[in-house]
Protein backbone atom coordinates (compact mmCIF):
# COMPACT_ATOMS: atom_id res chain seq x y z
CA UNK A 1 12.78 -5.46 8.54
CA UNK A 2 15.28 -5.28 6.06
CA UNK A 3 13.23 -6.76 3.30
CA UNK A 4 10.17 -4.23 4.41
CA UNK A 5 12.96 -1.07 4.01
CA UNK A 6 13.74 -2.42 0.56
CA UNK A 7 10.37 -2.36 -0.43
CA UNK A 8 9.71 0.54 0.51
CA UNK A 9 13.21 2.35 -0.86
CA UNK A 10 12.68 0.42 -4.48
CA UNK A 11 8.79 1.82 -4.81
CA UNK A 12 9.73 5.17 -4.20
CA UNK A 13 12.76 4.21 -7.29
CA UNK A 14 9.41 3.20 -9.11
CA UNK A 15 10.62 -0.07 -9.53
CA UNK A 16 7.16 -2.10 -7.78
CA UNK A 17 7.82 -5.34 -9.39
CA UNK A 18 10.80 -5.59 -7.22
CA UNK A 19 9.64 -3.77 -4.24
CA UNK A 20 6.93 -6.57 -4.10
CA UNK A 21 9.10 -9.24 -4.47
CA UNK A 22 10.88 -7.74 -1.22
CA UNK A 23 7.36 -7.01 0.74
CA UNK A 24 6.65 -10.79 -0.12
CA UNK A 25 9.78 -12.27 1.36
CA UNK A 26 9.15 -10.24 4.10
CA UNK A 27 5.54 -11.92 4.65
CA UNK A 28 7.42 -15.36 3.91
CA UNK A 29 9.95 -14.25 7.02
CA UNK A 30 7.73 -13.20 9.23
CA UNK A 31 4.28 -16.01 8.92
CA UNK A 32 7.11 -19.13 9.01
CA UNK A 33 9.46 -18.19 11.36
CA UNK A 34 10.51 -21.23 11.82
CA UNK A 35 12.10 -21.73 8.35
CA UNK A 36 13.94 -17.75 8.99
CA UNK A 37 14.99 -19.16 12.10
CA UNK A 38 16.27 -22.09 10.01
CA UNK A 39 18.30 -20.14 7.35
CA UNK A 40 19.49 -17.20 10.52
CA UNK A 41 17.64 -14.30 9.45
CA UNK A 42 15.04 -14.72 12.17
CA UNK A 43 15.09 -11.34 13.98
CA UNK A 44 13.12 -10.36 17.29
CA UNK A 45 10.66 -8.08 14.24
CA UNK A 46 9.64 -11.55 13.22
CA UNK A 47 7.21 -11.99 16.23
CA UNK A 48 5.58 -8.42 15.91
CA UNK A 49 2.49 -8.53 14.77
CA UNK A 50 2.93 -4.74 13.53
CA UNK A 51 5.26 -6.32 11.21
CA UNK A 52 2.81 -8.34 9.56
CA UNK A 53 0.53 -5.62 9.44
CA UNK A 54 2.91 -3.24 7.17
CA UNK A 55 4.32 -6.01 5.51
CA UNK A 56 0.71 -6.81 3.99
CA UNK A 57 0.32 -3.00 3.42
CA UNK A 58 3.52 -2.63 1.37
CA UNK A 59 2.56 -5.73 -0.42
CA UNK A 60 -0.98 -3.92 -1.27
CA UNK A 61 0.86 -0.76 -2.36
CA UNK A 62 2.84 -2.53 -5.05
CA UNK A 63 -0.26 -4.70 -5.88
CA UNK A 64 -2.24 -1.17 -6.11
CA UNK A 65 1.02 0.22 -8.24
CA UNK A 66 0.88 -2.62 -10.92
CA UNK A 67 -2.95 -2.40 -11.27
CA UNK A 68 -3.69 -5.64 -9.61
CA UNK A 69 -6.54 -4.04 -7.39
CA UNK A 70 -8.04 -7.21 -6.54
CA UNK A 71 -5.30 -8.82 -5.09
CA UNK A 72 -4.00 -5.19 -3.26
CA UNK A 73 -7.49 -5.11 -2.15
CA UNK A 74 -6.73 -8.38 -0.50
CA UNK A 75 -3.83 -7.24 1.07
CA UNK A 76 -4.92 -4.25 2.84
CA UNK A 77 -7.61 -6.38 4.37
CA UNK A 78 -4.92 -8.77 5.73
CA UNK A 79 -2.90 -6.00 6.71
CA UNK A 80 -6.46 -4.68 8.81
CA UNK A 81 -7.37 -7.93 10.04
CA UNK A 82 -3.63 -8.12 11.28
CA UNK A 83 -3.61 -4.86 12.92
CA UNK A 84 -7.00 -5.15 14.50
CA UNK A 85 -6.88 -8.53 15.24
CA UNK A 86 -2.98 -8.92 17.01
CA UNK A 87 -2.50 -5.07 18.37
């Protein structure tokens, strides 16, 4: 959650490149748990599915911010997939 509220305070700063680099350590945390769990940052966020979900949404934002539309296109589909697919 932490990294997710980072992204999310640095994009509204304007400062995307960063903000995704937080939204994708976030979607490194949550899909392996098992290496989070290894370095103690696993939290009880890490099995929510609605996690994932916004986590592939912010990632899409600062895709969509830094003109990569393909690849934010991408994310919002895993971030629909997610939520229809685990809630």
């Amino acid at each position: 959650a932490t990294h997710l509220n980072a992204c999310a305070v640095l994009s509204q700063m304007k400062r995307h490149q960063t903000a995704l680099e937080h939204a994708m350590q976030a979607l490194n945390i949550l899909r392996h748990p098992s290496k989070a769990q290894k370095a103690k940052t696993r939290s009880p966020a890490s099995n929510d599915p609605s996690m994932l979900a916004v986590a592939w949404h912010n990632a899409g934002v600062q895709y969509e911010f830094l003109n990569n539309y393909p690849t934010a296109c991408e994310c919002y589909l895993k971030a629909l997939n997610t939520a229809v697919g685990d809630l």
